[in-house]
Protein backbone atom coordinates (compact mmCIF):
# COMPACT_ATOMS: atom_id res chain seq x y z
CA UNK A 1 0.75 2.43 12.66
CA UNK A 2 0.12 5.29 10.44
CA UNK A 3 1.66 4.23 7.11
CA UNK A 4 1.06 7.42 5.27
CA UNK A 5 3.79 8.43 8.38
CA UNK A 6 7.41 9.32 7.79
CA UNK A 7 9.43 9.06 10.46
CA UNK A 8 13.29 9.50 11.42
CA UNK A 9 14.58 7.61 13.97
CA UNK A 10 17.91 8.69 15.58
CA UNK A 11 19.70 5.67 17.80
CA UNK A 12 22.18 6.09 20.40
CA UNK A 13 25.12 5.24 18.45
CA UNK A 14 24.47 7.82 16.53
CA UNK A 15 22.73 6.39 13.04
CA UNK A 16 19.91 7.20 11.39
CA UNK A 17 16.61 5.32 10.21
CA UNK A 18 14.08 6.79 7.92
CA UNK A 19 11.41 5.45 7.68
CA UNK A 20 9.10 7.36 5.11
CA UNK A 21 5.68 6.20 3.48
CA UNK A 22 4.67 9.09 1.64
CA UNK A 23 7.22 10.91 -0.95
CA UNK A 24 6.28 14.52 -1.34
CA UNK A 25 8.66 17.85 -2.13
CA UNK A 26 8.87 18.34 1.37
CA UNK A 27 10.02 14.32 1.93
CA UNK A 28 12.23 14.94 -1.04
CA UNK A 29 14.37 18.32 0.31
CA UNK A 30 14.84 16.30 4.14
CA UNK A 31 16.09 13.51 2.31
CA UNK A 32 18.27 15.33 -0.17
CA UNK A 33 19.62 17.22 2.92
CA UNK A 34 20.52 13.61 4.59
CA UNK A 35 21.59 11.16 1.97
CA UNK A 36 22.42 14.40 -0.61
CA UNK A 37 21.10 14.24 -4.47
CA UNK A 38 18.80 11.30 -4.19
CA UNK A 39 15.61 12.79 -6.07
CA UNK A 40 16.52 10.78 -9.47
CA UNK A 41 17.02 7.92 -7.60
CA UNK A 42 13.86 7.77 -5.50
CA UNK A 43 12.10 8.83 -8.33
CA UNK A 44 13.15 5.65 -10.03
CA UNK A 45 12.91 3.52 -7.32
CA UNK A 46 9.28 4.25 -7.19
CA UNK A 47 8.62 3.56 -10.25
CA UNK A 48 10.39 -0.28 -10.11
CA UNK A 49 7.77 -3.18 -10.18
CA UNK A 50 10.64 -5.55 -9.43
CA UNK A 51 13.45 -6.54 -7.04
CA UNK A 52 16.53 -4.49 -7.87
CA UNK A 53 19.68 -4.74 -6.11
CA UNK A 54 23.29 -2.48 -6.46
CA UNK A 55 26.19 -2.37 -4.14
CA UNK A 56 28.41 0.60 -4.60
CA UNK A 57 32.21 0.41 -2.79
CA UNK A 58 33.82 2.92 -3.71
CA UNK A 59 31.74 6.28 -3.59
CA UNK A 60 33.66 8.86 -1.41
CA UNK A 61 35.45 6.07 0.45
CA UNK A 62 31.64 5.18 1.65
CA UNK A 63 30.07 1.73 1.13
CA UNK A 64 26.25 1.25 -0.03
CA UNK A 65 23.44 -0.67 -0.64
CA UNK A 66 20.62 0.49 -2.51
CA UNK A 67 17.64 -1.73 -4.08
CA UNK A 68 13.85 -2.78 -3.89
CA UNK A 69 12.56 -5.64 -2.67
CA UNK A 70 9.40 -7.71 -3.42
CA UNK A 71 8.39 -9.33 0.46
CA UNK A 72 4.53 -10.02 -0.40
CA UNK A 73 2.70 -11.23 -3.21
CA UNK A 74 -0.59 -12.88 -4.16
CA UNK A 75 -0.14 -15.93 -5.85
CA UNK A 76 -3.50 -15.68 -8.07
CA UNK A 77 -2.80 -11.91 -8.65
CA UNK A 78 1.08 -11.26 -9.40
CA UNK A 79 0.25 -7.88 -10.32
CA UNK A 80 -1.01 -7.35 -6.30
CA UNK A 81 2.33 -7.46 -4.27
CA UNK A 82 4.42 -5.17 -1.24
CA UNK A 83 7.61 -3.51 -2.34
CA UNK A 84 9.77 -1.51 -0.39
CA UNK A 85 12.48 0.50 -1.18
CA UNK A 86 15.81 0.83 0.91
CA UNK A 87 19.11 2.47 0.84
CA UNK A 88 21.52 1.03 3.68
CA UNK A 89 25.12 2.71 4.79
CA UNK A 90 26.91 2.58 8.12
CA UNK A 91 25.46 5.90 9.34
CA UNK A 92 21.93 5.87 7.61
CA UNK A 93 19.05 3.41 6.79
CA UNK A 94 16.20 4.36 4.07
CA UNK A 95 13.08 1.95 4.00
CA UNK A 96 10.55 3.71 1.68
CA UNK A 97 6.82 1.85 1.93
CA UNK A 98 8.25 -0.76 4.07
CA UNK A 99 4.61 -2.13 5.81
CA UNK A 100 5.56 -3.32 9.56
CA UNK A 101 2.32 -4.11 10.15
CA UNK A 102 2.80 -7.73 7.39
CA UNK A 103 5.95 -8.40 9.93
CA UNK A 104 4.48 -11.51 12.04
CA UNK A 105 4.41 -10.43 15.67
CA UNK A 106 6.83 -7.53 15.75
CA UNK A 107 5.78 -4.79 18.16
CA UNK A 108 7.01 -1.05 16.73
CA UNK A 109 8.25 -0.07 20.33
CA UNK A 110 10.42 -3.39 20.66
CA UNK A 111 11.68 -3.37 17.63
CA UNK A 112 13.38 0.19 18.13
CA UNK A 113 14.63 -0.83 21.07
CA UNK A 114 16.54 -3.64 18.97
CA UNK A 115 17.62 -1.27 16.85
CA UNK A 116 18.80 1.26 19.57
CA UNK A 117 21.21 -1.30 20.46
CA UNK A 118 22.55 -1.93 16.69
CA UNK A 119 25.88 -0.32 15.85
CA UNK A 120 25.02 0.95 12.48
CA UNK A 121 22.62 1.27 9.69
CA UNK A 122 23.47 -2.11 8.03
CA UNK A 123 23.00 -3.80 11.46
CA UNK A 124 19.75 -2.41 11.65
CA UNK A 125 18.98 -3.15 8.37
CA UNK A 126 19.66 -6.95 9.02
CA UNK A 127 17.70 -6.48 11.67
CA UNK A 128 14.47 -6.26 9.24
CA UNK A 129 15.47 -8.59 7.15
CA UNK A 130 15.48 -11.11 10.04
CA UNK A 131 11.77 -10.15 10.57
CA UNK A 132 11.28 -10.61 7.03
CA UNK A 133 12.53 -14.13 7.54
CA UNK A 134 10.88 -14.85 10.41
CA UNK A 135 6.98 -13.77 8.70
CA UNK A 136 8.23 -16.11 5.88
CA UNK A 137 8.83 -18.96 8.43
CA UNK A 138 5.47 -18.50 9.74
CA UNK A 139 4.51 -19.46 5.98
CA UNK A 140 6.56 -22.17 5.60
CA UNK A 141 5.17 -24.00 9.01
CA UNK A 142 1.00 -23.30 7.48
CA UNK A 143 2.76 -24.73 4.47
CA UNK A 144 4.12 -27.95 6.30
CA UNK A 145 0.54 -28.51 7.79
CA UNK A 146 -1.03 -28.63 4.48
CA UNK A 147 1.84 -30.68 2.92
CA UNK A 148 0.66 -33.12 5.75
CA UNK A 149 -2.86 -33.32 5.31
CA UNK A 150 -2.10 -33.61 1.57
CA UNK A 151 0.54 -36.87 2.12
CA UNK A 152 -3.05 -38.25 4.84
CA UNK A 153 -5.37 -38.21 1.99
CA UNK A 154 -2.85 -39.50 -1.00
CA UNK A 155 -1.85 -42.36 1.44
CA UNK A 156 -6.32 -42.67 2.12
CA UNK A 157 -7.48 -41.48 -1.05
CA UNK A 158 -5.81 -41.08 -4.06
CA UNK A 159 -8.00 -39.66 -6.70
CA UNK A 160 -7.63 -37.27 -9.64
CA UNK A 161 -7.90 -34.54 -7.15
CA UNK A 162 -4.55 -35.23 -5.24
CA UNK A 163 -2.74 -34.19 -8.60
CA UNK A 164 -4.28 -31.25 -8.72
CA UNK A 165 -3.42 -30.72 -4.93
CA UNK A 166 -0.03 -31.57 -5.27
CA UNK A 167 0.66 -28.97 -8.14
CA UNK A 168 -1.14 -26.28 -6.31
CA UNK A 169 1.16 -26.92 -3.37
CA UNK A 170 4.42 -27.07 -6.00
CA UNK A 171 3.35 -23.24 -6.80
CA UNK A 172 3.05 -22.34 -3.72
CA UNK A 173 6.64 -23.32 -3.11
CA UNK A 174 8.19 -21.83 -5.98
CA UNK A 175 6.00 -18.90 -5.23
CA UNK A 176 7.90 -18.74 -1.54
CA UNK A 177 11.21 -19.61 -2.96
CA UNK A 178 10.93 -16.09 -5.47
CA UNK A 179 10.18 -14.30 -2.14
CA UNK A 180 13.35 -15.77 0.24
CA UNK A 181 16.01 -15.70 -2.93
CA UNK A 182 16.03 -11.95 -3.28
CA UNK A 183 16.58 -11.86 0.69
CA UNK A 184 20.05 -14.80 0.14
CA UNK A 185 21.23 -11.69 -2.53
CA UNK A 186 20.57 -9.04 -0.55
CA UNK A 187 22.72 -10.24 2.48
CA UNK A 188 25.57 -11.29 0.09
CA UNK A 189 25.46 -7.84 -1.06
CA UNK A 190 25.40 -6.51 2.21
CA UNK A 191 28.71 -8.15 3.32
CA UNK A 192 30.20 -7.22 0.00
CA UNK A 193 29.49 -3.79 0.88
CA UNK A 194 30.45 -3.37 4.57
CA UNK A 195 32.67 -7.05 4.69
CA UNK A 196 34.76 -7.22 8.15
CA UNK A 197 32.25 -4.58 9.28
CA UNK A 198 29.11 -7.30 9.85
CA UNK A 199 31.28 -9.43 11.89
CA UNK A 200 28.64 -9.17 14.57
CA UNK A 201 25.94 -11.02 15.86
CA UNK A 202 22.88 -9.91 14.06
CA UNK A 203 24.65 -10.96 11.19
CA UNK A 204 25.29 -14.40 12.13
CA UNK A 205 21.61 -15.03 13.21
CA UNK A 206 20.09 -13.19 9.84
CA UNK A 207 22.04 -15.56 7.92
CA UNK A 208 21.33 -18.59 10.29
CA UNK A 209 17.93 -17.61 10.01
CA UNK A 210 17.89 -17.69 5.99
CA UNK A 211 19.56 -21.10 6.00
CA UNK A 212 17.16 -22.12 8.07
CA UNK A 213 14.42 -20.95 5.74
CA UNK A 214 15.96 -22.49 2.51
CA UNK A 215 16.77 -25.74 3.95
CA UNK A 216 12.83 -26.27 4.45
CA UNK A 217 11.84 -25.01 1.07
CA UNK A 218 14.47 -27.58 -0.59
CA UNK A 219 13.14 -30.10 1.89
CA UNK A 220 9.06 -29.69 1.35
CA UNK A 221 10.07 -28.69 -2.43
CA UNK A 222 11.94 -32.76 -2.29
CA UNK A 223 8.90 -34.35 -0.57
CA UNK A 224 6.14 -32.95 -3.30
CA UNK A 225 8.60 -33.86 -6.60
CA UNK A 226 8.56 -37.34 -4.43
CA UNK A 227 4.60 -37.07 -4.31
CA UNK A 228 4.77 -35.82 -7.61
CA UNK A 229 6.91 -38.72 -9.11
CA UNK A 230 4.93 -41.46 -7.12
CA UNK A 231 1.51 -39.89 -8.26
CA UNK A 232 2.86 -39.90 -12.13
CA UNK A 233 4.15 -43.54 -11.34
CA UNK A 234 0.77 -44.82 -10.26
CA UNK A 235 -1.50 -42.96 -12.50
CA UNK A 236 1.60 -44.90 -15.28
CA UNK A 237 0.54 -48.14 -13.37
CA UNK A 238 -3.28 -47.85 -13.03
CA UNK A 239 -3.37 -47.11 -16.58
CA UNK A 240 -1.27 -50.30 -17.68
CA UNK A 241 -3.30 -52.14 -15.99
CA UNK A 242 -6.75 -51.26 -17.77
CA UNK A 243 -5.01 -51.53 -20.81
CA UNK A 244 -3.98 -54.87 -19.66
CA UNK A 245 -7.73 -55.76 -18.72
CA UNK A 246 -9.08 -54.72 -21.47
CA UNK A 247 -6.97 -56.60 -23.71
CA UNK A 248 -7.90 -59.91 -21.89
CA UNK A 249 -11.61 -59.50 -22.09
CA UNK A 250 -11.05 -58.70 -25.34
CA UNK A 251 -9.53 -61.33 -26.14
CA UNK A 252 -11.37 -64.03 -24.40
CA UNK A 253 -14.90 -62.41 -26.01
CA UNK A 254 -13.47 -62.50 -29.50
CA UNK A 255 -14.82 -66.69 -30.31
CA UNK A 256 -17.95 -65.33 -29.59
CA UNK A 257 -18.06 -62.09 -31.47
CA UNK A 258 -15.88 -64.35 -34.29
CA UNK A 259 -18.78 -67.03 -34.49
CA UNK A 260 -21.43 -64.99 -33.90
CA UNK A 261 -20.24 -62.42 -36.66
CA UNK A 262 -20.28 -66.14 -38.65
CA UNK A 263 -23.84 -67.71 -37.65
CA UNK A 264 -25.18 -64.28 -38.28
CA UNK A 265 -24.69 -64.20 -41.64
CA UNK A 266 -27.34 -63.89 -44.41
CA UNK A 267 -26.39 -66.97 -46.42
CA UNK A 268 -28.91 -68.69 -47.44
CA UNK A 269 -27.48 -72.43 -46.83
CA UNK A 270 -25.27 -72.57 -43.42
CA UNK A 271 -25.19 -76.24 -42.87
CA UNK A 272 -25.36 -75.71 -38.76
CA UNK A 273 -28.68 -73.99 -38.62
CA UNK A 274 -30.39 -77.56 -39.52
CA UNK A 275 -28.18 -79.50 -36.82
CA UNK A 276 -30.17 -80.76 -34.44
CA UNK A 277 -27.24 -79.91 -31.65
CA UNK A 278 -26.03 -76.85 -33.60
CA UNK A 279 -27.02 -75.00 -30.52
CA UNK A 280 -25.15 -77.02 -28.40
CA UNK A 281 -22.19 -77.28 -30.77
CA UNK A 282 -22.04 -73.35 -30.55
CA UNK A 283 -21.84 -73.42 -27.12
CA UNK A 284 -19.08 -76.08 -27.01
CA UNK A 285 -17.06 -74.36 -29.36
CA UNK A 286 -17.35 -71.23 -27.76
CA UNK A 287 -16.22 -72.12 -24.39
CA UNK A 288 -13.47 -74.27 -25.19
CA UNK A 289 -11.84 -71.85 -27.69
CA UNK A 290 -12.03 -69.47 -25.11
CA UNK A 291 -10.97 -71.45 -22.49
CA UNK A 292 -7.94 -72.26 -24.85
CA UNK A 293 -7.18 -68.95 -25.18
CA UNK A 294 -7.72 -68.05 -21.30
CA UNK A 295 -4.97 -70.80 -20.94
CA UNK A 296 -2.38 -69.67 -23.35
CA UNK A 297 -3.05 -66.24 -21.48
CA UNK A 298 -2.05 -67.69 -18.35
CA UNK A 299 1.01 -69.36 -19.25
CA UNK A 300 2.26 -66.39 -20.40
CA UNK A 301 1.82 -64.67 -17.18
CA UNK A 302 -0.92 -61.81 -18.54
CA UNK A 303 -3.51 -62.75 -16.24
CA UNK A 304 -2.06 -63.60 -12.72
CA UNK A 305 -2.02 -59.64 -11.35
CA UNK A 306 -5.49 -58.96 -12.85
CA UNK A 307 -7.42 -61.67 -11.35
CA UNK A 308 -5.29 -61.59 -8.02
CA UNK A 309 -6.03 -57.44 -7.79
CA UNK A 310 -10.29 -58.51 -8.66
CA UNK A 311 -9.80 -61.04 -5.96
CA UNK A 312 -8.18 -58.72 -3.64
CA UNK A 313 -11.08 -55.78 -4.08
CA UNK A 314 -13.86 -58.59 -3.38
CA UNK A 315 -12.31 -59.50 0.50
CA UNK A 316 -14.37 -58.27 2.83
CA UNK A 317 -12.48 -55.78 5.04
């Protein structure tokens, strides 16, 4: 598809789809002749970065939808993104820089057959917004097989690298959830606009379609806070517990650092150092005040998951 192309499409029921990629005077004058004094607002629209939405009711007895929306965006570059422009009533449809080509397996010629059949411009505009839906699905199910292989190596290999993982995988969910929201608007604003009107089929499956979509980004978005929580939880645990062992060997070393710290002294007269058993005595003291402590250690319960978890790691497997 040629997308410096503008085309006009005219459907058997008698309503109108522009399609136009390149905005020139001569684009300009056809569509000022069709959707009359729209200059100022094309001109604007083009210039919008953002989503932008407005509904208008009550112009000449003739409902509207005009707005921008934001379908594509690169996650590391915000600034590199897809934006197309639209302006939906019963008789006409406007997409300005609207890329078919990023619609997941949508074939031109089919797809104006499905609009041939539409009643109206808002039909047909629901219509692409299904297709819209249905590339972001495609995301979501690439999404779910990474989710997966991330849950197979936390529940193998948990390592400071499956934080890291999991974040990256909680921006790339709030990163899909900015791209369907816009879409939930746009169809509310859609049946504010044309109301009794979209009582029709396409309607019904557009917003089936969008439930769809946000029940699996709240779902995935619930299992990584879960991942997220249980990660935070054990990296809380793993670090209790070297605090824990540290505190014991500490502990159980300080008679000898305490005695040693003594016997090393510079004194000249330390009445041990002439004991024919001083050695000995050293010794003695040493491992019974530590085995003293060690005890009182025990019956307080400070020891029992250390030494089970070092007995644990030394089972052969």
């Amino acid at each position: 598809m040629d997308q410096e192309k503008n085309d006009v499409f005219q459907f058997k029921e008698g309503w109108k789809w522009f399609d136009f990629h390149l905005i020139n005077e001569d684009s300009l004058q056809e569509l000022k002749e069709d959707f009359g004094k729209t200059e100022v607002w094309i001109k604007n629209q083009l210039n919008t970065e953002t989503n932008f939405l407005y509904v208008d009711t009550n112009e000449y007895g003739v409902p509207f939808v005009i707005g921008s929306l934001n379908y594509s965006q690169d996650p590391d570059n915000p600034e590199v993104n897809k934006l197309f422009h639209y302006k939906v009533s019963k008789d006409k449809l406007l997409t300005i820089n609207l890329d078919l080509d990023f619609l997941e397996n949508v074939n031109k010629n089919k797809l104006l057959n499905r609009l041939d059949r539409c009643r109206d411009g808002s039909e047909g505009f629901l219509i692409l917004i299904g297709e819209l839906l249905h590339t972001f699905l495609q995301g979501i199910d690439d999404f779910e097989e990474h989710l997966i292989d991330l849950e197979k190596a936390i529940h193998f290999k948990n390592n400071g690298k499956s934080l890291e993982k999991i974040f990256e995988h909680r921006s790339e969910m709030l990163f899909l959830k900015q791209l369907v929201i816009p879409i939930e608007e746009i169809l509310t604003a859609v049946e504010e606009a044309f109301l009794e009107d979209l009582n029709t089929e396409t309607f019904k499956r557009t917003k089936l379609r969008l439930k769809r979509t946000m029940n699996l980004l709240s779902h995935y978005e619930g299992q990584i806070e879960t991942l997220l929580r249980m990660n935070m939880n054990l990296y809380s645990y793993r670090g209790n517990e070297i605090i824990k062992a540290l505190t014991v060997f500490t502990v159980l070393f300080t008679p000898i650092s305490a005695l040693g710290a003594i016997w090393g002294m510079n004194f000249e007269y330390i009445p041990e150092f002439k004991w024919k058993y001083g050695y000995l005595f050293a010794w003695v003291v040493i491992i019974m005040m530590s085995a003293a402590i060690y005890w009182w250690l025990y019956k307080k319960g400070w020891t029992g998951d250390i030494l089970t978890s070092m007995k644990n790691e030394k089972k052969p497997k």
